[in-house]
Structure formats: structure tokens, C-alpha cells
N, C-alpha and C. Protein backbone atom coordinates (compact mmCIF):
# COMPACT_ATOMS: atom_id res chain seq x y z
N UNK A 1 -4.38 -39.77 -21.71
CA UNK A 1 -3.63 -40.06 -20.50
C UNK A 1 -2.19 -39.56 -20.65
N UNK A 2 -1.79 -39.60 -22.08
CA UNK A 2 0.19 -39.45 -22.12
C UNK A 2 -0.17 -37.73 -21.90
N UNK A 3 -0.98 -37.20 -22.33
CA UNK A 3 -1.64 -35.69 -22.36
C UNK A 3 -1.48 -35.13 -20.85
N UNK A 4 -2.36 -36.00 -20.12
CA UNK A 4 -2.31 -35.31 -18.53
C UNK A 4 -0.90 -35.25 -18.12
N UNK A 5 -0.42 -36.68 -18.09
CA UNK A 5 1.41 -36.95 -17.59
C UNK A 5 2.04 -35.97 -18.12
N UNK A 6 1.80 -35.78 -19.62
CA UNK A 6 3.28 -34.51 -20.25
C UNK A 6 2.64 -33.36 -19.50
N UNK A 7 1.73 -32.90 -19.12
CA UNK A 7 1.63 -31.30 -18.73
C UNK A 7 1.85 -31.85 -17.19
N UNK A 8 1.51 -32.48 -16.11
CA UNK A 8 2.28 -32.39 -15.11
C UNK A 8 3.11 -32.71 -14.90
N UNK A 9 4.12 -33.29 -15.77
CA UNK A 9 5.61 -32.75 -15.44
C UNK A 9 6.14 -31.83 -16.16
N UNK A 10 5.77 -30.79 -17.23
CA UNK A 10 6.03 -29.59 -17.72
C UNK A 10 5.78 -28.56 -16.11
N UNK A 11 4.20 -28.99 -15.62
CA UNK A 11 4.13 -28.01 -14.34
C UNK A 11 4.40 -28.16 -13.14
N UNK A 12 5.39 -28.96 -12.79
CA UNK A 12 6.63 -29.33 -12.06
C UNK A 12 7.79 -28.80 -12.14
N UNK A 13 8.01 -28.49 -13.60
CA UNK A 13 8.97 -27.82 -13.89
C UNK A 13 8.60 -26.12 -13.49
N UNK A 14 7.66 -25.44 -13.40
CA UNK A 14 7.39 -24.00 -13.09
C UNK A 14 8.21 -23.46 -12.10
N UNK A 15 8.23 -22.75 -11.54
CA UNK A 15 8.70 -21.56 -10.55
C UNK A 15 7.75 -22.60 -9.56
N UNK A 16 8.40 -22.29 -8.37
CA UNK A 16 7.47 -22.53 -6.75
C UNK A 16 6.08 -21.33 -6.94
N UNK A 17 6.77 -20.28 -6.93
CA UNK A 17 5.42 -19.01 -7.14
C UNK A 17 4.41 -19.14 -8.22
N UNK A 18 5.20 -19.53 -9.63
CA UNK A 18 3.92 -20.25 -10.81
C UNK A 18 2.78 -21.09 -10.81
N UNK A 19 3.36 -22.25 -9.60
CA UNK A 19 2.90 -23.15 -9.39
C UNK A 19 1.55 -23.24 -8.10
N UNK A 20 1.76 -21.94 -7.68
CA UNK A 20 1.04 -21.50 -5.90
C UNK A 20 -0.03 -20.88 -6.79
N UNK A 21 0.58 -20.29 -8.36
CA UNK A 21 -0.86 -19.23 -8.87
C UNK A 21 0.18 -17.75 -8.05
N UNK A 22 1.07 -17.56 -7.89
CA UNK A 22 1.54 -16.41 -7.71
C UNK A 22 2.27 -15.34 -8.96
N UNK A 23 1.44 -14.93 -9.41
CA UNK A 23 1.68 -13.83 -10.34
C UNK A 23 2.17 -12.84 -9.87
N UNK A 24 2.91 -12.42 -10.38
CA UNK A 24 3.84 -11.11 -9.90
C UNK A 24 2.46 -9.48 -10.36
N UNK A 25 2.33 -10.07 -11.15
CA UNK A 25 1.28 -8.41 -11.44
C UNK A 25 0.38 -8.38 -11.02
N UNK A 26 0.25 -9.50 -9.59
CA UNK A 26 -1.31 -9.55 -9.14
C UNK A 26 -0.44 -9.45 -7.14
N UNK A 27 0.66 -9.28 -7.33
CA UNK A 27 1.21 -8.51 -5.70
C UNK A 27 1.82 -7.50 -5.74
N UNK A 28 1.48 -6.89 -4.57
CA UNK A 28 1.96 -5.68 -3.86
C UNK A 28 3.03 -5.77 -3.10
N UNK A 29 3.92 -4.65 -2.94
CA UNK A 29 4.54 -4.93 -1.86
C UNK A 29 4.41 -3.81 -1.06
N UNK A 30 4.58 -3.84 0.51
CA UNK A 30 3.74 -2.84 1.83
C UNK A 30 5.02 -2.70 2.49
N UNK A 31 5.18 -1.20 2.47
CA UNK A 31 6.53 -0.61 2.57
C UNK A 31 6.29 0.65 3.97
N UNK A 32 6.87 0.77 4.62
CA UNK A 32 6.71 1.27 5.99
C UNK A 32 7.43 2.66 5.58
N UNK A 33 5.81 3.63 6.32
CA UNK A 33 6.13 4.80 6.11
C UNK A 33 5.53 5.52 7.38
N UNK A 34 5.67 6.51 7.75
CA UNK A 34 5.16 7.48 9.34
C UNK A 34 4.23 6.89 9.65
N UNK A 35 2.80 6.65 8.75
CA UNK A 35 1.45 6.02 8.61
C UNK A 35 1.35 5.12 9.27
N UNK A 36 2.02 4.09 8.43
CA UNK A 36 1.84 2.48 8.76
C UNK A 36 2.52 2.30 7.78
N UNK A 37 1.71 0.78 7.03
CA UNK A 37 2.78 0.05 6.11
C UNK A 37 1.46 0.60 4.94
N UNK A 38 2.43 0.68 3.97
CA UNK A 38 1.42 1.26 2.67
C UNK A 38 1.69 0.56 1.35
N UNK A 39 0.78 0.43 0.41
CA UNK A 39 1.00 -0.21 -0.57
C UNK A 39 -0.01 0.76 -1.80
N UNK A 40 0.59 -0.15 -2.77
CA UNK A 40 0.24 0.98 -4.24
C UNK A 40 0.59 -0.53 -5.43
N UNK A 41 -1.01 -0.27 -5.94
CA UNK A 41 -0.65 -1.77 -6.86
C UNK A 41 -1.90 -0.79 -8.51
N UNK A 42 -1.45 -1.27 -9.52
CA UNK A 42 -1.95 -0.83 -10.58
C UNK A 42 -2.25 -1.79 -11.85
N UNK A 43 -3.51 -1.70 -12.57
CA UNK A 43 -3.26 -2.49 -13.75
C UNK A 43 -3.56 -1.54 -15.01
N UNK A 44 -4.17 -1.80 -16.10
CA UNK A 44 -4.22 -0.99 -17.03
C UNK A 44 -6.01 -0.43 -16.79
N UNK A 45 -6.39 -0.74 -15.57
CA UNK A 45 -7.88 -0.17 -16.03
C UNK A 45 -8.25 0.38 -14.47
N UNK A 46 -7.43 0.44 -13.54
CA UNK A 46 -7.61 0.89 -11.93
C UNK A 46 -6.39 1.00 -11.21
N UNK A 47 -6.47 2.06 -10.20
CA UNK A 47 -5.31 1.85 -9.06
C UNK A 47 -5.76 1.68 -7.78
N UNK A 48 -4.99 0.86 -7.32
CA UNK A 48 -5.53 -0.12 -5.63
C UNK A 48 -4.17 1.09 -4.78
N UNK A 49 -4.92 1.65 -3.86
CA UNK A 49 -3.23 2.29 -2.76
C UNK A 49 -4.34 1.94 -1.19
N UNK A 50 -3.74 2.13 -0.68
CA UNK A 50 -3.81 1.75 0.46
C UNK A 50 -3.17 2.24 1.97
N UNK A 51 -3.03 1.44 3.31
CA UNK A 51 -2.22 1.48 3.93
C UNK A 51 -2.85 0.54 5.29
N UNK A 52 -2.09 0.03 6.08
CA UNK A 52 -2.02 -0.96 7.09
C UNK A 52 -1.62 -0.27 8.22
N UNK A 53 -2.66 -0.12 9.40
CA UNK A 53 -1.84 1.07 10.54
C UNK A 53 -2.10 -0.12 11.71
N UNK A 54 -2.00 0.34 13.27
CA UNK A 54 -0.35 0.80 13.26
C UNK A 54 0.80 0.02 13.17
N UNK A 55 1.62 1.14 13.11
CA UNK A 55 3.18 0.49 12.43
C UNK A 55 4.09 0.18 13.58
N UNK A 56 4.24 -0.50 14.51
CA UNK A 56 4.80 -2.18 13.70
C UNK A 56 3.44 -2.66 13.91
N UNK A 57 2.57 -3.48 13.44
CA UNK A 57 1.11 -4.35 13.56
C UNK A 57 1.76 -5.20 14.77
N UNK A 58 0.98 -5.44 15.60
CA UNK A 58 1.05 -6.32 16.74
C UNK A 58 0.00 -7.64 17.29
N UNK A 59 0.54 -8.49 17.30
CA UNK A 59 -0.27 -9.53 18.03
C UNK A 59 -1.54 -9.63 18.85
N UNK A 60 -2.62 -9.75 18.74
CA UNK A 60 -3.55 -9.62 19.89
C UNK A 60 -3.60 -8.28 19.74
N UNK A 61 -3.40 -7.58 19.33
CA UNK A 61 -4.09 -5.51 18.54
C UNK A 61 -4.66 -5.51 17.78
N UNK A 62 -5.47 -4.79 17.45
CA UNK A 62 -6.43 -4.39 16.69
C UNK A 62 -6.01 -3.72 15.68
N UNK A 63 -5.68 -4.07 14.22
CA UNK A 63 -5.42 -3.65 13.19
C UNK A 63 -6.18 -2.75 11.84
N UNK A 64 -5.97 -1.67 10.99
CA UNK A 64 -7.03 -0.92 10.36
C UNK A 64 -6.46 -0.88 9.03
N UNK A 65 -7.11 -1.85 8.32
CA UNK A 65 -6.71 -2.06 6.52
C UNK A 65 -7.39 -0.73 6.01
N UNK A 66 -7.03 -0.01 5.39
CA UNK A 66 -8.07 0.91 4.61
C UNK A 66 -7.42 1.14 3.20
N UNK A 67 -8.27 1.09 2.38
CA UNK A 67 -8.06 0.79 0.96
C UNK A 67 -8.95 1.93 -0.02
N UNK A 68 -7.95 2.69 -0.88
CA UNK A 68 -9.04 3.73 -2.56
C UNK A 68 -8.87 2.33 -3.78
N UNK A 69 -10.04 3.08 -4.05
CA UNK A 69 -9.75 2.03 -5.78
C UNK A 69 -10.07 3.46 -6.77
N UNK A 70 -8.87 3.60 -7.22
CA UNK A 70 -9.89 4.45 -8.65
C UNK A 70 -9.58 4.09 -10.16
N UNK A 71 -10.75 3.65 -10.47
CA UNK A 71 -10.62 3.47 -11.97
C UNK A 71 -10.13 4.67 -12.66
N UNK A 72 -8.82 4.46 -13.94
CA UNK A 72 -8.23 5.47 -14.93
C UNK A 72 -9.34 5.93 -15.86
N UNK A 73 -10.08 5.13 -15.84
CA UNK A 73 -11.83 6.06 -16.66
C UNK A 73 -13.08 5.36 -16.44
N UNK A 74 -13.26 6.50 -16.89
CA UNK A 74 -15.34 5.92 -16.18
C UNK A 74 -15.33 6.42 -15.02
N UNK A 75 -16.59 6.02 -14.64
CA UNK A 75 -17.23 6.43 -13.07
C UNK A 75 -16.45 5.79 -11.95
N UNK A 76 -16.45 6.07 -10.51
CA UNK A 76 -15.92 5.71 -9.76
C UNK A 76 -16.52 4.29 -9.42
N UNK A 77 -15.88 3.43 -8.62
CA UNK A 77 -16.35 2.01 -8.57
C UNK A 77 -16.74 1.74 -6.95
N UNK A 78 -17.92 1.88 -7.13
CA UNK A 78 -18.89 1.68 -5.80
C UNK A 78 -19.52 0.39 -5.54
N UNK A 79 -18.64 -0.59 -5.78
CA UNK A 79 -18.91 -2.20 -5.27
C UNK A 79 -18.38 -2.49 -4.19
N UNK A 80 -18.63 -3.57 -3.07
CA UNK A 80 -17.75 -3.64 -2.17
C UNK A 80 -16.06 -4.62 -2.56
N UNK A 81 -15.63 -3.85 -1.72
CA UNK A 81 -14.40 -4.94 -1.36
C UNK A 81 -13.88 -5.74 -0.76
N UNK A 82 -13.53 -7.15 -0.72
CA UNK A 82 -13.30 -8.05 0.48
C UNK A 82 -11.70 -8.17 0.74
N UNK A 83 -11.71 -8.01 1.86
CA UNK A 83 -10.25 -7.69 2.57
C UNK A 83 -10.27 -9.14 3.39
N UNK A 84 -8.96 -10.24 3.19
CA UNK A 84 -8.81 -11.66 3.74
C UNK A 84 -7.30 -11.27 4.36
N UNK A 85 -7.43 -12.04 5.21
CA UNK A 85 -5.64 -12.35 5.89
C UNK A 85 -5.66 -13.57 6.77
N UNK A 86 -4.41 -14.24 6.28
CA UNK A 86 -4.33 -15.44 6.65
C UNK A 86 -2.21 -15.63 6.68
N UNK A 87 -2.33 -16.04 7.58
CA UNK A 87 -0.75 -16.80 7.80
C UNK A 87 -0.24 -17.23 6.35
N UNK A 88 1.25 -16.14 6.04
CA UNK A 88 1.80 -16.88 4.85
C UNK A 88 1.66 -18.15 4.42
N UNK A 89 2.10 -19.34 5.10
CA UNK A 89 2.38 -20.56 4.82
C UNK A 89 0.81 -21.61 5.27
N UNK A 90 0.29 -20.69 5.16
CA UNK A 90 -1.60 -21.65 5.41
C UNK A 90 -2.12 -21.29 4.81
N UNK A 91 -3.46 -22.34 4.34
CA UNK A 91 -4.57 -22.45 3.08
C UNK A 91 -5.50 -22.07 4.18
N UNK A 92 -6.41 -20.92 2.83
CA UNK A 92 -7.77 -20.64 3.48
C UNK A 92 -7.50 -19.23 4.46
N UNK A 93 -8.59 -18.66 4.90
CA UNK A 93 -8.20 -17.25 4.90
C UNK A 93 -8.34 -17.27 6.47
N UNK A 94 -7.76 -16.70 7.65
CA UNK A 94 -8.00 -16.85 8.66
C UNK A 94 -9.00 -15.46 9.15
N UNK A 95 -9.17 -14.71 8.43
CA UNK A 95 -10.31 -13.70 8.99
C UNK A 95 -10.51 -13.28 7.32
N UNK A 96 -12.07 -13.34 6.46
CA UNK A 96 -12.10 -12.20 5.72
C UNK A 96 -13.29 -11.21 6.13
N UNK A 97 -13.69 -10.14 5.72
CA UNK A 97 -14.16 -9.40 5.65
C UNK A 97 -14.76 -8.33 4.36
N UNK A 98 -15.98 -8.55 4.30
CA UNK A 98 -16.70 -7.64 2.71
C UNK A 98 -17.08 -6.37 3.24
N UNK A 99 -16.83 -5.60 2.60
CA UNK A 99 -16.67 -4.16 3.07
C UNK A 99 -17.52 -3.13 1.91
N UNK A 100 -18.28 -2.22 2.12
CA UNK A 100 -19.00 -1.34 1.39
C UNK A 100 -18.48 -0.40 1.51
N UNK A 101 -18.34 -0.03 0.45
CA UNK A 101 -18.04 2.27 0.88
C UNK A 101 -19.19 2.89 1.57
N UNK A 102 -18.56 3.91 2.42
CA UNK A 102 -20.25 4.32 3.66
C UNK A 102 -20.23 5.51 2.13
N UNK A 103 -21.29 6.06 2.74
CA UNK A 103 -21.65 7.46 1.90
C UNK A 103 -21.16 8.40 2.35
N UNK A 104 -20.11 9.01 1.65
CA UNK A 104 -19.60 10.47 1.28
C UNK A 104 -18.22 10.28 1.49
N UNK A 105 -17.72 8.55 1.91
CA UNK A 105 -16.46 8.05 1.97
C UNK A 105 -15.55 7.60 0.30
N UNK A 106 -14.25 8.42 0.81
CA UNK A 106 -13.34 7.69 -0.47
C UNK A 106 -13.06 6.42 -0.75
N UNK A 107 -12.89 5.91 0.29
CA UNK A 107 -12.44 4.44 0.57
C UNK A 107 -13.20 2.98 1.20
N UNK A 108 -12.51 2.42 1.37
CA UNK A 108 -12.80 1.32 2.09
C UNK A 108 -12.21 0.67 3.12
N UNK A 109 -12.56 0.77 4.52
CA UNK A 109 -11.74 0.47 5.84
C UNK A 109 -12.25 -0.81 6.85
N UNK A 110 -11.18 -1.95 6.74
CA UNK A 110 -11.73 -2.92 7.86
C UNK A 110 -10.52 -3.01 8.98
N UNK A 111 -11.26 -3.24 10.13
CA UNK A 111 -10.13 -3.83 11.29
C UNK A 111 -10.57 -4.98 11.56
N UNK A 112 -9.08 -5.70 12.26
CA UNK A 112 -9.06 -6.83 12.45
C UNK A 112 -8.14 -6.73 13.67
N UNK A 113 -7.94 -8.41 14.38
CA UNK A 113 -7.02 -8.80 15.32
C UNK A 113 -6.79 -9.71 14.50
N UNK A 114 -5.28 -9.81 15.06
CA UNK A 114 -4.45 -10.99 14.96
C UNK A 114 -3.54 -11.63 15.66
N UNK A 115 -4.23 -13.00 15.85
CA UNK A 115 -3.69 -13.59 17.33
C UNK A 115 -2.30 -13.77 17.57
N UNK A 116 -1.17 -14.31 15.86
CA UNK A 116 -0.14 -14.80 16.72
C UNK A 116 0.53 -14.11 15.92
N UNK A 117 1.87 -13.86 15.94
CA UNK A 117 2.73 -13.44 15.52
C UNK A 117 3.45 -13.97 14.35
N UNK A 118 4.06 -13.73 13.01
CA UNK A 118 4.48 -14.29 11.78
C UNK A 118 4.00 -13.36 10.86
N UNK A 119 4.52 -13.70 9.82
CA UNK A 119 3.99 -13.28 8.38
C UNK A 119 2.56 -13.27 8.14
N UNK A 120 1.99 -12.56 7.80
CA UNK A 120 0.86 -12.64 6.85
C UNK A 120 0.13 -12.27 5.31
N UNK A 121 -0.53 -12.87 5.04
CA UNK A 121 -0.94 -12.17 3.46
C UNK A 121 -2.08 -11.52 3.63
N UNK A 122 -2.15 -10.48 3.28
CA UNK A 122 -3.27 -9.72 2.87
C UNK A 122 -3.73 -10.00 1.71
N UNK A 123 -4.89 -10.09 1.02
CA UNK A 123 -5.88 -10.24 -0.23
C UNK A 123 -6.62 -9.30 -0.38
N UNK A 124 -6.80 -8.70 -1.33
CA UNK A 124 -7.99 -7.58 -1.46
C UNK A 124 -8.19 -7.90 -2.78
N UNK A 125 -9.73 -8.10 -2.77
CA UNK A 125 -10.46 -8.57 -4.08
C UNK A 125 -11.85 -8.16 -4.48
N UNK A 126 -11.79 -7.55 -5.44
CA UNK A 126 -13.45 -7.04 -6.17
C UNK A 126 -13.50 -7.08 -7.58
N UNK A 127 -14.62 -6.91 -7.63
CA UNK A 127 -15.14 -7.44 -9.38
C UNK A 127 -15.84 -6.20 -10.19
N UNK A 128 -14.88 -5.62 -10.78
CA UNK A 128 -14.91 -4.35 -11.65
C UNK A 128 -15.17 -4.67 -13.41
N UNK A 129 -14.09 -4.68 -13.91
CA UNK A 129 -14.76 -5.19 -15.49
C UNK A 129 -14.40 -6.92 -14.99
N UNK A 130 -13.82 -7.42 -15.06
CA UNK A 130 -13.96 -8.71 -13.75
C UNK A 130 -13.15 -8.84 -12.63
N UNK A 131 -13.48 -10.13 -12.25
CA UNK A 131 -13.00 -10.54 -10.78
C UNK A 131 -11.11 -10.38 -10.71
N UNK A 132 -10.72 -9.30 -9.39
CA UNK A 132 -9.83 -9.40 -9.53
C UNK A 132 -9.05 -9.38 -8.08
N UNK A 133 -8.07 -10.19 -7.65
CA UNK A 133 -7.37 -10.27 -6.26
C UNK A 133 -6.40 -9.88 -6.72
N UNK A 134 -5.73 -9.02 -5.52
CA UNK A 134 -4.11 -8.74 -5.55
C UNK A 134 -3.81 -8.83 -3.84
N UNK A 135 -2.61 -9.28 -4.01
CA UNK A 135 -1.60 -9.76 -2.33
C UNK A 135 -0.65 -9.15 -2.00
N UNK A 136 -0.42 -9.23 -0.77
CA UNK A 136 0.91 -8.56 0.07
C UNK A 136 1.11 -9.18 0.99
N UNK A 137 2.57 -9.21 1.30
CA UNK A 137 2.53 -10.18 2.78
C UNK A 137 3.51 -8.89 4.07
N UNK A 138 3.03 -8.80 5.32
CA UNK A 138 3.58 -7.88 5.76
C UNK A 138 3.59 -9.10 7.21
N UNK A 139 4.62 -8.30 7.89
CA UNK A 139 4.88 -8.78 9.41
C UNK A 139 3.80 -8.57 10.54
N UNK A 140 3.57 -9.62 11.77
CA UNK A 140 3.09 -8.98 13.09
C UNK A 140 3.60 -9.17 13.73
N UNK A 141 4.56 -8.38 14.73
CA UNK A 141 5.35 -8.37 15.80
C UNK A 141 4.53 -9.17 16.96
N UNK A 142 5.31 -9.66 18.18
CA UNK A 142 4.48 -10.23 19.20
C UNK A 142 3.96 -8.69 19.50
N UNK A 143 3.15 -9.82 20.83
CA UNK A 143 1.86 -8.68 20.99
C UNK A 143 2.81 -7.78 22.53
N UNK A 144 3.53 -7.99 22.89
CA UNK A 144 3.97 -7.63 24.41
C UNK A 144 3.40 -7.08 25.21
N UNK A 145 3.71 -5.92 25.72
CA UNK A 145 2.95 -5.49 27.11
C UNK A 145 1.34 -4.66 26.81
N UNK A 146 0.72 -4.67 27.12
CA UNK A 146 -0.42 -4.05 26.69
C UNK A 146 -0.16 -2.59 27.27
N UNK A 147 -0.62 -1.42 26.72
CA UNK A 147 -0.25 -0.53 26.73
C UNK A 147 -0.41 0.36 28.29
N UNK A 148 -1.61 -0.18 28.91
CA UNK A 148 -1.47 0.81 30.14
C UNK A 148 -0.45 0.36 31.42
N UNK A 149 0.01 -0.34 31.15
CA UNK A 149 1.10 -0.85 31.67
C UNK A 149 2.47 -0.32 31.54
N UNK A 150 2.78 0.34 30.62
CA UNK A 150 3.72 1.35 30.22
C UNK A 150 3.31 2.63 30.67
N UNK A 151 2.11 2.69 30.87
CA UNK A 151 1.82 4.20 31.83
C UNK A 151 2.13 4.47 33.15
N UNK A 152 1.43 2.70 33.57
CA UNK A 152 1.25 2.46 35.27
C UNK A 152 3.28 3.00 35.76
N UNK A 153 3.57 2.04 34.76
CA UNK A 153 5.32 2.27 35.31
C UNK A 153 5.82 3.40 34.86
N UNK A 154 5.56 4.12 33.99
CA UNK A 154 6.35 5.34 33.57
C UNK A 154 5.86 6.59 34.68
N UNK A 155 4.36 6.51 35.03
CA UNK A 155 3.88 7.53 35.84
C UNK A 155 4.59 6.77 37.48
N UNK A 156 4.78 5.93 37.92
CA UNK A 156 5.29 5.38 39.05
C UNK A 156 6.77 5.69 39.06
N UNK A 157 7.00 5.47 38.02
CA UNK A 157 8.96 6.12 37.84
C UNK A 157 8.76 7.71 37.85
N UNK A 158 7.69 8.18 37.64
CA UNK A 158 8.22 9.76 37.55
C UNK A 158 7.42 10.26 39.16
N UNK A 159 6.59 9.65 39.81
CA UNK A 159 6.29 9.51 41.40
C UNK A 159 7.24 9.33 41.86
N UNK A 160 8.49 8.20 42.03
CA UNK A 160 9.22 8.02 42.40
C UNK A 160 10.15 8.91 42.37
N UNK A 161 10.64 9.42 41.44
CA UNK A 161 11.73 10.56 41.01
C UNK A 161 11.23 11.87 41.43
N UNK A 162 9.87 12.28 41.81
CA UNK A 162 9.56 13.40 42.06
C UNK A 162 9.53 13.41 43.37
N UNK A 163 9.15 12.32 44.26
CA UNK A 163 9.55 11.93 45.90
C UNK A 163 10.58 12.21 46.38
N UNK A 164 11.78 11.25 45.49
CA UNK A 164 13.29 11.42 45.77
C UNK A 164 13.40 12.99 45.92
N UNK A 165 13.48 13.75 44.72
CA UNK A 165 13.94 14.93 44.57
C UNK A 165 13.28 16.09 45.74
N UNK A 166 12.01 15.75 45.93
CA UNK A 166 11.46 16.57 47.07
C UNK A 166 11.73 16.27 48.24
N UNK A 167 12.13 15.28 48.50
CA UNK A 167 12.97 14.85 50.07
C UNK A 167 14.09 15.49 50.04
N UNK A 168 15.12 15.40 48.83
CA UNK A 168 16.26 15.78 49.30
C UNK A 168 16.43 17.38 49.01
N UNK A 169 15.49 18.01 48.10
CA UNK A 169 15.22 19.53 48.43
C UNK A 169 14.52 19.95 49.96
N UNK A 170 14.00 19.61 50.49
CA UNK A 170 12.81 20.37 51.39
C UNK A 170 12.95 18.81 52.79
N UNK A 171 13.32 17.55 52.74
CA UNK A 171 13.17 16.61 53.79
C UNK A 171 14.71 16.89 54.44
N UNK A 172 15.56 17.13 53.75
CA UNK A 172 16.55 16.94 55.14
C UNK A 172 16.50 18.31 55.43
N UNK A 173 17.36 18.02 56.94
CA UNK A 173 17.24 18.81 58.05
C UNK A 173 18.59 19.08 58.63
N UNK A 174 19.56 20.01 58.40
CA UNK A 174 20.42 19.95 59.28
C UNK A 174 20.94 20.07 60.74
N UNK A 175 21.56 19.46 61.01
CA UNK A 175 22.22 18.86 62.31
C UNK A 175 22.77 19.90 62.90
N UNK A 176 22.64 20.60 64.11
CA UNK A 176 23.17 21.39 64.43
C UNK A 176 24.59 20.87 65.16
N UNK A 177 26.10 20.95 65.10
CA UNK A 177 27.11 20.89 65.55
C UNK A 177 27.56 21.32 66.92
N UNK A 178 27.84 20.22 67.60
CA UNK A 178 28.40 20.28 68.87
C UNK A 178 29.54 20.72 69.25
């Protein structure tokens, strides 16, 4: 019993991140490039790269994780991969997804939606010489106008502007002077 008490308050004493199980050599960080947001994570026996499109990720949109794994030796690793995302600050994964490589593909690609806006963590996890997860946490902007709606008005503003301009080329009429 004095055994259990001394180690939980030794692991009280940890880091907040020690204590969550957040290892630094087991996250990524997803860095915004033309693409999307991309990430690149490595250990001594594989490299995980990636990328998260599109860039900014949005609310209520449809999002496209796609992920290489290549082992530094041996054969290539043709197991699936499970891709999870869930709200930074919540337990339990709010969408995952197990994913196979198709045939004659490099990678591994899932989409998703995501309803609300905040932080999220990404997880990507498979079992090579063993079981292994690595994390990232990236942003989702609100979701705002849905996109054909920016057409309806941009093509209505350029109707409009092309009306104006043809009235006042070719609609007026001058007044003959008395």
C-alpha cells in the first residue's frame, strides 16, 4: 500500500504531457504548405509523411488524410492503417477509420467530415515490428458559406457590372437641343 501512494505522488509530480501518455517521439507536428497541412514523423525502423488537404480544413467539409509508410529496410509494409480524429480536449476518438493500401497504390487515403470547429488530433496507428501510434493536432476553421454561393454572387456581381456598363455604352440616347 505505502508502494502504490509513493508512485502516485512521484506521478503527480510528471509533466501534464507525461502524465496524458504524451511522448514527444510519438508526435508530429502539421505545418501548412501549397498542399495542405503536411507532416513527417520518423523512428529508427520507418518513416510516416503525409498530408491533410484542403488548406484551411473547414467545418462541415469533407476532409482527405493521406498517409506513405516506408520502412528504412526490408520489404515495404502492406498492413492497414487506422486513421482516428477526435477534439483536442476529448476522450475517445470521434471518427476512426482502418484503411488498406488499394493495389498499385503508395499510400494510404481516408476522408472525413468534421462537424464543429476547434482543434483536433489526428492518430495514425499500425503494427509493423509492433504496435505503434503517432499524433498531431491541427485546426478546423468554421465551416461558412458553402461554396456555390460565392459563385451565385460573384457571377450576379459580374451580370450586374456587365448591364451597368452596356447601358451606359449603347442605352443612352442623346437629347437633341432646343
Amino acid at each position: 500500500m505505502f508502494l502504490s501512494a509513493y508512485l502516485a505522488i512521484l506521478s503527480s509530480q510528471f509533466p501534464v504531457d507525461a502524465r496524458a501518455g504524451e511522448n514527444k517521439l510519438t508526435q508530429f507536428e502539421l505545418k501548412v504548405n501549397p498542399n495542405g497541412l503536411a507532416f513527417e514523423w520518423a523512428d529508427t525502423e520507418e518513416s510516416l509523411r503525409g498530408q491533410v488537404t484542403p488548406q484551411p480544413v473547414r467545418a462541415g467539409r469533407s476532409l482527405t488524410i493521406s498517409a506513405v509508410l516506408q520502412p528504412f529496410a526490408g520489404p515495404d509494409f502492406d498492413g492497414p492503417l487506422t486513421f482516428s480524429v477526435r477534439p483536442l480536449n476529448e476522450l475517445g476518438s470521434t471518427w476512426t477509420q482502418t484503411v488498406s493500401r488499394k493495389k498499385g497504390e503508395r499510400g494510404w487515403v481516408a476522408e472525413v467530415t468534421l462537424p464543429e470547429p476547434g482543434e483536433y488530433r489526428l492518430e495514425i496507428s499500425w503494427s509493423s515490428t509492433h504496435h505503434k501510434v503517432v499524433r498531431g493536432v491541427f485546426p478546423v476553421s468554421p465551416g461558412g458559406l458553402p461554396g456555390w454561393v460565392t459563385w451565385v454572387v460573384g457571377g450576379a456581381a459580374i451580370l450586374i457590372g456587365l448591364s451597368i456598363g452596356l447601358w451606359i455604352l449603347f442605352g443612352r440616347k442623346e437629347s437633341d437641343s432646343h
